[in-house]
C-alpha atoms as a PDB file:
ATOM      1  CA  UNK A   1     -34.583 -17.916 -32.615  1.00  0.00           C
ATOM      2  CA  UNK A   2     -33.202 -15.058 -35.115  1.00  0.00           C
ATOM      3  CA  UNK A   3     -33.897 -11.818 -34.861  1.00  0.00           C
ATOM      4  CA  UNK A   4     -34.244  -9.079 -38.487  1.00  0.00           C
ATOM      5  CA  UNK A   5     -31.165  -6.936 -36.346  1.00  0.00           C
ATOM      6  CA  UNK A   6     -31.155  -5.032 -39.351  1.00  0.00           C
ATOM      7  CA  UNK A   7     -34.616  -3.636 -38.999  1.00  0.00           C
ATOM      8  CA  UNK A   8     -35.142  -3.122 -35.546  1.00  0.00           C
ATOM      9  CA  UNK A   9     -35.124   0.404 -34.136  1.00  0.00           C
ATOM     10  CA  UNK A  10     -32.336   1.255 -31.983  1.00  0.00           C
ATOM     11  CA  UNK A  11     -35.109   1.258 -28.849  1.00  0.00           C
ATOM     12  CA  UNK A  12     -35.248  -2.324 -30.353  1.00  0.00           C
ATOM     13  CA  UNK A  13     -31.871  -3.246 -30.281  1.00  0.00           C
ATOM     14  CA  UNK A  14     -30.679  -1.746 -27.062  1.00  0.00           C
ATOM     15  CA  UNK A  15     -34.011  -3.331 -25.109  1.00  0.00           C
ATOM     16  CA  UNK A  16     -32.352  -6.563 -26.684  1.00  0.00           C
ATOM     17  CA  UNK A  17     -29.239  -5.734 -25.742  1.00  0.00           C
ATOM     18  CA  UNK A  18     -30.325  -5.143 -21.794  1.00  0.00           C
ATOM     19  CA  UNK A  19     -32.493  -8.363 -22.140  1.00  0.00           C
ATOM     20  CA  UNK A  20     -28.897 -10.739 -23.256  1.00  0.00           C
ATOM     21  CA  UNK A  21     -26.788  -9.503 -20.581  1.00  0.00           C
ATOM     22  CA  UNK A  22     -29.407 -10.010 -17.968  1.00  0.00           C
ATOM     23  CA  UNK A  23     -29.911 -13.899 -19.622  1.00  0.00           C
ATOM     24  CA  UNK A  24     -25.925 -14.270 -19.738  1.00  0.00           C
ATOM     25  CA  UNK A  25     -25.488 -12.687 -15.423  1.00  0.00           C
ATOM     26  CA  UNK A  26     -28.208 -15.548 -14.682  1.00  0.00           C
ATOM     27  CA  UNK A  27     -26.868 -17.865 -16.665  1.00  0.00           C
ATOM     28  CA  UNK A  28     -23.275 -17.205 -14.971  1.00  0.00           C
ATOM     29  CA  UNK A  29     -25.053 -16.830 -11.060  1.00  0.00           C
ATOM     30  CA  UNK A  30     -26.691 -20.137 -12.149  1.00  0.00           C
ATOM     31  CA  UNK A  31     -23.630 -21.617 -12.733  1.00  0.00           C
ATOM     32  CA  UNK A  32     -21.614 -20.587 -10.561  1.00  0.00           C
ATOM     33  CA  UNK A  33     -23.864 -21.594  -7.919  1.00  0.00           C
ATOM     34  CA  UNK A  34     -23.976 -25.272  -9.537  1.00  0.00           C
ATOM     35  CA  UNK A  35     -20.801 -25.507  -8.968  1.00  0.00           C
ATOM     36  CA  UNK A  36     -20.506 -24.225  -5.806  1.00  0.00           C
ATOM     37  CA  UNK A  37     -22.894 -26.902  -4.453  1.00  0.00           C
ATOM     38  CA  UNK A  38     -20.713 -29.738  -6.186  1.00  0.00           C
ATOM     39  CA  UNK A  39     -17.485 -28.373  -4.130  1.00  0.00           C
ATOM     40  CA  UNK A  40     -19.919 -28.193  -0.818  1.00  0.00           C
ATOM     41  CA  UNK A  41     -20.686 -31.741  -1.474  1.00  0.00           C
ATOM     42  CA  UNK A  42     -17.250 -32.982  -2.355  1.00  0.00           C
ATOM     43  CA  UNK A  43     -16.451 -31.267   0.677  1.00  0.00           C
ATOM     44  CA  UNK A  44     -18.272 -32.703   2.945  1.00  0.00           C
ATOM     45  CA  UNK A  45     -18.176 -36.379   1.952  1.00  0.00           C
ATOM     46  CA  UNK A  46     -14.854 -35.984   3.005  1.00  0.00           C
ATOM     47  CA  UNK A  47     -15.889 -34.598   6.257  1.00  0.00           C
ATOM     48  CA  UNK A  48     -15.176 -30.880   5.679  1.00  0.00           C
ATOM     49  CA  UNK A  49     -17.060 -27.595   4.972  1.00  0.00           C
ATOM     50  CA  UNK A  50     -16.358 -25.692   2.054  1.00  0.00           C
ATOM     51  CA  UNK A  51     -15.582 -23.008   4.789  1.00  0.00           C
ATOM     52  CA  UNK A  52     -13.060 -24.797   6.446  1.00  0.00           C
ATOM     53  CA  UNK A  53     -11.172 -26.145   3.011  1.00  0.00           C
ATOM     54  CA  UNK A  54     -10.962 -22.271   1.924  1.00  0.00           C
ATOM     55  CA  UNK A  55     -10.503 -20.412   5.249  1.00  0.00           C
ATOM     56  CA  UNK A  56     -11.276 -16.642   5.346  1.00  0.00           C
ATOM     57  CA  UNK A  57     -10.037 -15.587   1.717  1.00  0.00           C
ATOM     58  CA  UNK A  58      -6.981 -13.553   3.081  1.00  0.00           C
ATOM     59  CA  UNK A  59      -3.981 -14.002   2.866  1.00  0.00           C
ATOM     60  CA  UNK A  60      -1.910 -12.337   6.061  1.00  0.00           C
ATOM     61  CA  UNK A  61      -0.520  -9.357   5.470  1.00  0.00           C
ATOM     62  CA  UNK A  62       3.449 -10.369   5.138  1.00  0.00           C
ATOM     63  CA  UNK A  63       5.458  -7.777   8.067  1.00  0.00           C
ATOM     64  CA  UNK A  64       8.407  -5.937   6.473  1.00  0.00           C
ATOM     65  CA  UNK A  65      11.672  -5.201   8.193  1.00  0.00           C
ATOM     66  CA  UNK A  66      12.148  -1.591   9.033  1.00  0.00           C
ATOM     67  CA  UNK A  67      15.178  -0.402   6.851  1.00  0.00           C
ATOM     68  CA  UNK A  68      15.902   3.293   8.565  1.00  0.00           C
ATOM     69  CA  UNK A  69      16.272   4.112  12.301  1.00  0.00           C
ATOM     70  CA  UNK A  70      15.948   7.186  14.103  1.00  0.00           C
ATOM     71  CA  UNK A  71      19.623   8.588  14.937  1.00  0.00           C
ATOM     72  CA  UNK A  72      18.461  10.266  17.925  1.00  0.00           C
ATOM     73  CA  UNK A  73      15.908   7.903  19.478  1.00  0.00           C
ATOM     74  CA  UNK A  74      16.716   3.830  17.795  1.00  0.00           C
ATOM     75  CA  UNK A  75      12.878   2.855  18.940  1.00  0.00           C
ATOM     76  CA  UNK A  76      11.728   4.905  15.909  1.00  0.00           C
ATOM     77  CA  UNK A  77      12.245   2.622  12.631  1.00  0.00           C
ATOM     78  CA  UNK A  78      10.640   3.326   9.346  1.00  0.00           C
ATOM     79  CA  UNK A  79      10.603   0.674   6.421  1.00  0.00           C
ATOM     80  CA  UNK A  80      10.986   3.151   3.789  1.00  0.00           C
ATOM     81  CA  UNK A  81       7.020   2.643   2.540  1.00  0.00           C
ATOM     82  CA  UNK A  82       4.386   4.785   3.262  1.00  0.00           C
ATOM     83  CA  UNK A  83       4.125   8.406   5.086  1.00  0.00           C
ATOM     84  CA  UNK A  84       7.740   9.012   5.552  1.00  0.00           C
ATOM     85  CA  UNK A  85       8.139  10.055   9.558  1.00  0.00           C
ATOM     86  CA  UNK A  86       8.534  13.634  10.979  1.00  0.00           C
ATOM     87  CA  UNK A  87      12.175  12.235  12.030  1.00  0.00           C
ATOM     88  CA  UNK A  88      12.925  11.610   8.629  1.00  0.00           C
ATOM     89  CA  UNK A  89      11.399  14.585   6.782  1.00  0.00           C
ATOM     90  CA  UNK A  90      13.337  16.783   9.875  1.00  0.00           C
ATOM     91  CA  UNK A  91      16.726  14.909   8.836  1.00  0.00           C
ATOM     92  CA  UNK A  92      16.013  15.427   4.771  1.00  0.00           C
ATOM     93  CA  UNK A  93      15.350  19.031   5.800  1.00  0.00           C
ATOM     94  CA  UNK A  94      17.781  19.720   7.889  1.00  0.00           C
ATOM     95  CA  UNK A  95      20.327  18.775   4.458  1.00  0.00           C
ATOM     96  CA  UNK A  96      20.554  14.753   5.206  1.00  0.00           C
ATOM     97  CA  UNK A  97      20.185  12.546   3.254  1.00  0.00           C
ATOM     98  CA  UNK A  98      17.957   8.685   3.737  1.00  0.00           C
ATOM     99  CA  UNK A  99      21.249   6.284   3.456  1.00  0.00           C
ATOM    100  CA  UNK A 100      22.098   8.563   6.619  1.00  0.00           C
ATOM    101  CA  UNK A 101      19.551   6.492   8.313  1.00  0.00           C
ATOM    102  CA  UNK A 102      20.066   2.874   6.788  1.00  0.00           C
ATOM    103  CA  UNK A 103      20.236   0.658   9.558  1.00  0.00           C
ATOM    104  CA  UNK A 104      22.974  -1.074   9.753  1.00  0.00           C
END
């Protein structure tokens, strides 16, 4: 198939354009479903669903130890990510500084 790209109107070309890259997304969803069914089948002759090979997808979120502690109340621990706490911004204001609250 060839195509006179240097005589087409640019209507022409971008129709063309709009006609590959819906060819090339089926060709890739056509694909990757192929292969999908080949691991679904591999999976199962060994007794398995693809499902239970893969699990959900996520990984679980990994805890982090708190690093700071409240002076005036040690329940309240901050890990030094995120929102900093109204304990915290109150010590910082108040002419502290955050090592004042490493836990040690």
């Amino acid at each position: 198939m060839n195509f006179d790209l240097d005589n087409m109107s640019l209507k022409e070309l971008r129709d063309l354009h709009k006609a590959v890259g819906r060819q090339i997304d089926g060709f890739e969803a056509k694909k990757k479903e192929k292969a999908m069914m080949a691991a679904q089948q591999a999976a199962e002759e060994h007794g398995y669903s693809l499902k239970d090979l893969l699990g959900s997808g996520k990984a679980p979120k990994a805890t982090v130890a708190p690093k700071y502690v409240n002076p005036d109340d040690s329940s309240e621990t901050w890990t030094g990510r995120g929102r900093q706490p109204r304990w915290v911004k109150g010590h910082l204001d108040a002419g502290g500084s955050v090592d004042d609250l490493l836990i040690k």
